[in-house]
N, C-alpha and C. Protein backbone atom coordinates (compact mmCIF):
# COMPACT_ATOMS: atom_id res chain seq x y z
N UNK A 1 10.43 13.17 -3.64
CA UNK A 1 9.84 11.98 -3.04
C UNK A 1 9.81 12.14 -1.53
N UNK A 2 8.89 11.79 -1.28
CA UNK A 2 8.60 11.98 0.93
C UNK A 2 9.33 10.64 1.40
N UNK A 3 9.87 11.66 2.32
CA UNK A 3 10.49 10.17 3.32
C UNK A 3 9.51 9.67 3.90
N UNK A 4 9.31 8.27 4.93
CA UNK A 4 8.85 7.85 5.89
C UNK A 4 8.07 8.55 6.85
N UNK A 5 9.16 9.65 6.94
CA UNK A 5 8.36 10.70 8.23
C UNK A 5 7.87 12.07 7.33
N UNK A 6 7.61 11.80 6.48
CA UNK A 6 7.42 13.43 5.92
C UNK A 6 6.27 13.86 6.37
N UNK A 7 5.95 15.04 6.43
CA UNK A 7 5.01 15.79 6.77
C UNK A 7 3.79 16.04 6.27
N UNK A 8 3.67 15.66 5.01
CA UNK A 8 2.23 15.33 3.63
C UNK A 8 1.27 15.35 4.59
N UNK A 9 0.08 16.43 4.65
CA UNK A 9 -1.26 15.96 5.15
C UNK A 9 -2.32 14.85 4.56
N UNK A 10 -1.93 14.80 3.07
CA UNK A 10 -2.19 13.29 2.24
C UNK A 10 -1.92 12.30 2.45
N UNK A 11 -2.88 11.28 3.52
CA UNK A 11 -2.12 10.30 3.61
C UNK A 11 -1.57 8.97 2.79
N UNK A 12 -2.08 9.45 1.71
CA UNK A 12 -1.44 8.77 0.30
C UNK A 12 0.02 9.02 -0.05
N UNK A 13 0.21 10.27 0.55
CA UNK A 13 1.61 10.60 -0.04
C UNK A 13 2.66 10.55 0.87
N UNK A 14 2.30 9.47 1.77
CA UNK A 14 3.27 9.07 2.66
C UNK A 14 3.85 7.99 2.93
N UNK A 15 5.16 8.06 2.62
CA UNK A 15 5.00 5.92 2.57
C UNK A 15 5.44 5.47 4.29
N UNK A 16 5.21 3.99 3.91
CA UNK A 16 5.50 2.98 5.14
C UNK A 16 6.72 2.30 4.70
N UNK A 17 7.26 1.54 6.30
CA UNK A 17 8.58 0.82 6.28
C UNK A 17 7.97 -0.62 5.62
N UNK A 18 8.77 -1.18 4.70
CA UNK A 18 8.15 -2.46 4.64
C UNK A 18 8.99 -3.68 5.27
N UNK A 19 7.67 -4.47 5.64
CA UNK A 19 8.28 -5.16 6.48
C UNK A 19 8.81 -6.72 5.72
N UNK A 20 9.63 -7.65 6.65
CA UNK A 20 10.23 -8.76 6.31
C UNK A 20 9.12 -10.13 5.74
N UNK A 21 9.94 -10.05 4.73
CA UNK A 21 9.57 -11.20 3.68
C UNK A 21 8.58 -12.36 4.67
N UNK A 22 7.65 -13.19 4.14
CA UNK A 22 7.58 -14.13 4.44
C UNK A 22 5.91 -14.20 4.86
N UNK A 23 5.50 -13.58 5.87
CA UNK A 23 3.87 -13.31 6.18
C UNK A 23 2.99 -12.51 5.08
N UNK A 24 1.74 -13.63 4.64
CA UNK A 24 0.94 -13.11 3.82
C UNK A 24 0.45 -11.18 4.64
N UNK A 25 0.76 -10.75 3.34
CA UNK A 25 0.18 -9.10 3.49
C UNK A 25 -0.71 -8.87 2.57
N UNK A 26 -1.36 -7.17 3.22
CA UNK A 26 -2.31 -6.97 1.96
C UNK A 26 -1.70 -5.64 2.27
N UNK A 27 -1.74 -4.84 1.26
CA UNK A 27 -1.05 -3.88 0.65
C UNK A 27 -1.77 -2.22 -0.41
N UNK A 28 -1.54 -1.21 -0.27
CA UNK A 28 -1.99 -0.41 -0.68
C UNK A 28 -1.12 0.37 -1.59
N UNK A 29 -0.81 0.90 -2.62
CA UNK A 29 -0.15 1.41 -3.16
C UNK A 29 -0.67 2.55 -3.40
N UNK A 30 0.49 4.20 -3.56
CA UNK A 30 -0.35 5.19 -4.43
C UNK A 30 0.81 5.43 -5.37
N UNK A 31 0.18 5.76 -6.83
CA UNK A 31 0.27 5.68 -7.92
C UNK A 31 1.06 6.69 -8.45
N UNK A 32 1.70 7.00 -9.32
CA UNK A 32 2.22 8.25 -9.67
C UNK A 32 0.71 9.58 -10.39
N UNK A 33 -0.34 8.24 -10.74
CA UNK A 33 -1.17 9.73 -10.81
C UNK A 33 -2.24 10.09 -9.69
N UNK A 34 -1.58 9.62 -8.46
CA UNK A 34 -2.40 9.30 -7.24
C UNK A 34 -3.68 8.80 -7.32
N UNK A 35 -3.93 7.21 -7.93
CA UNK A 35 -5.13 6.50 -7.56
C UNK A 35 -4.01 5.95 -7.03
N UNK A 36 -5.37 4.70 -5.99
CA UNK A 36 -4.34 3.59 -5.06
C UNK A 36 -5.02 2.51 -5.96
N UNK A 37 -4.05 1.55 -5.59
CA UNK A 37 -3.82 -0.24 -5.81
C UNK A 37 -3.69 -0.74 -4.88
N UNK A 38 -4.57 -1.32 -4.57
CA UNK A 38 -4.65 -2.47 -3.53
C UNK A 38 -4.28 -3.80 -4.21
N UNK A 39 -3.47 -4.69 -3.50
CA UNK A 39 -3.13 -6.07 -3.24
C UNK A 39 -2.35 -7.10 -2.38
N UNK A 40 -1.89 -8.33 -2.56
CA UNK A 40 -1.50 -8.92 -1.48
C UNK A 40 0.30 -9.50 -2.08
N UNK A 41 0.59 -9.92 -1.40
CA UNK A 41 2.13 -10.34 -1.87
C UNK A 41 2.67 -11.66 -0.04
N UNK A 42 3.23 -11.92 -0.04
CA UNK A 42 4.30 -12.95 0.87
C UNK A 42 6.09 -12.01 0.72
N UNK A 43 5.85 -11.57 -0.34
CA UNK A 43 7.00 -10.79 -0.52
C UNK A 43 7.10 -9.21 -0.67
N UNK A 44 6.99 -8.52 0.01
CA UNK A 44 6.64 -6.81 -0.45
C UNK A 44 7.43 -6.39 -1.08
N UNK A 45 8.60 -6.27 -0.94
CA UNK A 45 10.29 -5.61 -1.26
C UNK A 45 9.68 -6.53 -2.71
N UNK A 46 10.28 -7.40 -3.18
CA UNK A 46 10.16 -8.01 -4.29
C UNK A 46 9.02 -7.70 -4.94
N UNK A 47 7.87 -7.18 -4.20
CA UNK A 47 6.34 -6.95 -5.06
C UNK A 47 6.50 -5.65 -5.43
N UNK A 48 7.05 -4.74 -4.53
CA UNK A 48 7.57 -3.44 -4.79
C UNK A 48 8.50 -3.37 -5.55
N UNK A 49 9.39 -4.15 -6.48
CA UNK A 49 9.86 -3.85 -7.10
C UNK A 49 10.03 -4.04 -8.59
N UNK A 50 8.91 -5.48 -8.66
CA UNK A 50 7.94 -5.51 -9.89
C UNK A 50 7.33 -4.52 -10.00
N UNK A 51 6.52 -3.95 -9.16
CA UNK A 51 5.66 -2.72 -9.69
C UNK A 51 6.18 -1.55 -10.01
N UNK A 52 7.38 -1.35 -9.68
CA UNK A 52 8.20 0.13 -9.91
C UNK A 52 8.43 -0.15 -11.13
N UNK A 53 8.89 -1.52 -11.82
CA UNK A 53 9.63 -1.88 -12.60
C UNK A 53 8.42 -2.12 -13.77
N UNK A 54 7.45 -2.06 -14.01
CA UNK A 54 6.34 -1.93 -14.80
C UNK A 54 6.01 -3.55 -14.73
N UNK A 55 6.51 -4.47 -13.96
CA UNK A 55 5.66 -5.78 -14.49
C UNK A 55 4.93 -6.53 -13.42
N UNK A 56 4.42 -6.23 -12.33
CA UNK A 56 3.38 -6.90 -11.60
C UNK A 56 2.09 -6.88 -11.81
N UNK A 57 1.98 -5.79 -12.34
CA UNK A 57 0.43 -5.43 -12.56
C UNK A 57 -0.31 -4.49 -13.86
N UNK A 58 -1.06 -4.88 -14.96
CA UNK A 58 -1.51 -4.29 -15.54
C UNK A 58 -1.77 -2.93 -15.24
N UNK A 59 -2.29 -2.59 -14.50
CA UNK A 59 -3.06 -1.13 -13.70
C UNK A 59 -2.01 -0.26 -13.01
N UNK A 60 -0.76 -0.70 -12.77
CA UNK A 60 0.08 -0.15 -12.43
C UNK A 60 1.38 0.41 -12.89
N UNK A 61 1.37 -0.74 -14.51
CA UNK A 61 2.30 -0.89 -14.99
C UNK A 61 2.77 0.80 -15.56
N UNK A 62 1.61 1.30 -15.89
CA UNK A 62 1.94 2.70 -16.69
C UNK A 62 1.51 3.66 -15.51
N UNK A 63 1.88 3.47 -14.41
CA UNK A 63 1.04 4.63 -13.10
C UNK A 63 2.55 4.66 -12.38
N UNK A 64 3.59 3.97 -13.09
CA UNK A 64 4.85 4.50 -11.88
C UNK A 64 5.41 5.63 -11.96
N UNK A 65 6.24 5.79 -10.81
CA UNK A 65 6.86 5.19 -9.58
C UNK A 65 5.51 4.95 -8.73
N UNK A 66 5.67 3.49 -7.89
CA UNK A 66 4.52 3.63 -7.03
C UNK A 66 4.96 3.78 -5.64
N UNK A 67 4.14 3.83 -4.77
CA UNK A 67 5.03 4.29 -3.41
C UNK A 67 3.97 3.43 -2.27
N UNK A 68 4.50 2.58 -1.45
CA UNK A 68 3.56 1.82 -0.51
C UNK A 68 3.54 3.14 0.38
N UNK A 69 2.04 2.91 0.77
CA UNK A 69 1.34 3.54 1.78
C UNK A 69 0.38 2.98 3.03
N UNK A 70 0.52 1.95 2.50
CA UNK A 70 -0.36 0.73 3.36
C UNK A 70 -0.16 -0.39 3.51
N UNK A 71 0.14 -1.14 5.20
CA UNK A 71 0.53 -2.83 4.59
C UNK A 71 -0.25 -3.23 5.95
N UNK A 72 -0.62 -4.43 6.06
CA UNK A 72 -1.39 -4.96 6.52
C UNK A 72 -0.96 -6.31 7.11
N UNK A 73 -0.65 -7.21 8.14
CA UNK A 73 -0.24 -8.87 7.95
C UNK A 73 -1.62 -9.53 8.26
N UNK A 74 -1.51 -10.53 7.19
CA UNK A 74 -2.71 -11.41 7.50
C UNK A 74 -2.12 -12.85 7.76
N UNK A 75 -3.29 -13.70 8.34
CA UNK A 75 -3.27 -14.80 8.59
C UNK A 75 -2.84 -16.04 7.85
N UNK A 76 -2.95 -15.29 6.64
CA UNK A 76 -2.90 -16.60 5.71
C UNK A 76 -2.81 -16.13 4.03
N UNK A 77 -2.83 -16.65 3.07
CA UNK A 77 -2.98 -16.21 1.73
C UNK A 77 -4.87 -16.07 1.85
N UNK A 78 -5.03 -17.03 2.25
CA UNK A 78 -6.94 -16.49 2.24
C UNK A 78 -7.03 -15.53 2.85
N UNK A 79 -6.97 -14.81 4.17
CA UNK A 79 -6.95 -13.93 4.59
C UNK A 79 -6.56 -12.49 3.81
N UNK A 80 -5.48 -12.95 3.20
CA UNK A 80 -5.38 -11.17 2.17
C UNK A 80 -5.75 -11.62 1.66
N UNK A 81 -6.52 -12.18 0.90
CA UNK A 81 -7.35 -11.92 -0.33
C UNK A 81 -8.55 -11.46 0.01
N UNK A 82 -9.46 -12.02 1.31
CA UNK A 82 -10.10 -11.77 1.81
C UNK A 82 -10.29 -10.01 2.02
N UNK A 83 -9.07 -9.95 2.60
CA UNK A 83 -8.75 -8.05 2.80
C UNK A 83 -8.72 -7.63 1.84
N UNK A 84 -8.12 -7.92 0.80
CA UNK A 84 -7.63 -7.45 -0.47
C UNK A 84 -8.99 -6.86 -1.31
N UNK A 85 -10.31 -7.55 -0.96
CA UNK A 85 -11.49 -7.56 -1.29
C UNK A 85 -12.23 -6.75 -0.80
N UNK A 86 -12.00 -6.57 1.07
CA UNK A 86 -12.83 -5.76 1.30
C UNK A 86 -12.17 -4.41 1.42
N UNK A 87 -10.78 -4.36 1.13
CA UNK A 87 -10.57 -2.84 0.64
C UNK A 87 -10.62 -2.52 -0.98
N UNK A 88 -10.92 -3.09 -1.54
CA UNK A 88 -11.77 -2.75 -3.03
C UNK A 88 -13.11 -2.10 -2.94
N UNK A 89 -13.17 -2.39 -2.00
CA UNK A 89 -14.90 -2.49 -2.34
C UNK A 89 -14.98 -0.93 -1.34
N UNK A 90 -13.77 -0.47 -0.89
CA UNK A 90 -14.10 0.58 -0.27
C UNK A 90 -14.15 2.05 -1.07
N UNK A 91 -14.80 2.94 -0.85
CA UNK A 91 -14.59 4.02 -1.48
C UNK A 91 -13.07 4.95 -1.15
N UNK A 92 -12.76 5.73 -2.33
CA UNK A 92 -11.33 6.16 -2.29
C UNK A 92 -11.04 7.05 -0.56
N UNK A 93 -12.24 7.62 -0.23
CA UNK A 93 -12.31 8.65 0.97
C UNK A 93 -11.88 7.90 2.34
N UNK A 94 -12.83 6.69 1.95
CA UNK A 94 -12.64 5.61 3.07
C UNK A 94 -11.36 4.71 3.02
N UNK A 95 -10.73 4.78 2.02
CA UNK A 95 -9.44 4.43 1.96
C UNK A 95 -8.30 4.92 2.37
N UNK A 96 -8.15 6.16 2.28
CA UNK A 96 -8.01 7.42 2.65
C UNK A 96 -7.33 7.60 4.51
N UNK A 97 -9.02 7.15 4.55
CA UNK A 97 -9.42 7.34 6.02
C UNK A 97 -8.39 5.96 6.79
N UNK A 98 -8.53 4.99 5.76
CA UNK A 98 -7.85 3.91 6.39
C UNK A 98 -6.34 3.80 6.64
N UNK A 99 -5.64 4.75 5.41
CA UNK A 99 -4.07 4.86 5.13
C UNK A 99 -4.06 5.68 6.56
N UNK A 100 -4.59 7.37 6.50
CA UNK A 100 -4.49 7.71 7.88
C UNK A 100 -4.48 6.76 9.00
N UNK A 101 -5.39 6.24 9.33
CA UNK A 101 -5.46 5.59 10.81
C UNK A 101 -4.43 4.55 10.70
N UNK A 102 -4.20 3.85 9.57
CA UNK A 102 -2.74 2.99 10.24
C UNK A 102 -1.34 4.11 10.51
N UNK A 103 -1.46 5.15 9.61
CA UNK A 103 -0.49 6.33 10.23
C UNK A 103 -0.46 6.68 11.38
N UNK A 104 -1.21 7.42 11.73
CA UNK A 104 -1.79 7.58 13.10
C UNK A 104 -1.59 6.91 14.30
N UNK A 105 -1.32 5.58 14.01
CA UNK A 105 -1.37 4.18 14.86
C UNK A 105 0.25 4.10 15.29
N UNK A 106 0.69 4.25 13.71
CA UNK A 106 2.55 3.66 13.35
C UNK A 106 3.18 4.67 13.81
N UNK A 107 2.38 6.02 14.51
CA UNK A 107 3.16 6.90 14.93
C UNK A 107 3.93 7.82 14.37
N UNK A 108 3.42 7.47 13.03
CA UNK A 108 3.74 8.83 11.47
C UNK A 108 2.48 9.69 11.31
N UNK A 109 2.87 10.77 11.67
CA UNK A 109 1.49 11.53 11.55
C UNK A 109 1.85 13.43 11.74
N UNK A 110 1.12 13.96 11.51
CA UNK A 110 1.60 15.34 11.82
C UNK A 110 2.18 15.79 12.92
């Protein structure tokens, strides 16, 4: 399993710190058969640990261990859903592209 700082040129296969309870997020997961899951939570730690645990999500339930790779704070519960939507609608490359650049940003990067 990759730490935080690991070196993975995949930026799927790199996770993030998650942050403190309480602000609506939107969220990226990669999968144990590396597709991602996108969604939103108020709680990550706790959402992350339904999903490890097979019960948050249909689509995920049989794809663990999952590993966050992406988190996002939004404004509001409308707001991630809002996000939550328009990273669906993105293609996997461009998703991709997106896990990088918040890497890149957070100062985890090669």
């Amino acid at each position: 399993m990759n730490s935080p700082t690991s070196k993975s040129k995949h930026p799927a296969k790199r996770s993030v710190a998650i942050p403190p309870c309480g602000a609506w997020l939107c969220y990226i997961l990669c999968c144990a058969d590396d597709t991602l899951y996108t969604g939103i939570t108020n709680d990550l730690a706790k959402r992350l640990d339904a999903h490890n645990a097979g019960m948050a999500s249909k689509y995920t339930r049989t794809r663990v261990p999952v590993k966050l790779v992406f988190v996002e704070s939004c404004t509001g519960k409308s707001a991630a859903l809002k996000r939550e939507m328009e990273i669906k609608s993105l293609l996997r490359t461009e998703k991709l592209a997106l896990i990088g650049s918040a890497m890149r940003q957070s100062g985890r990067h090669e």
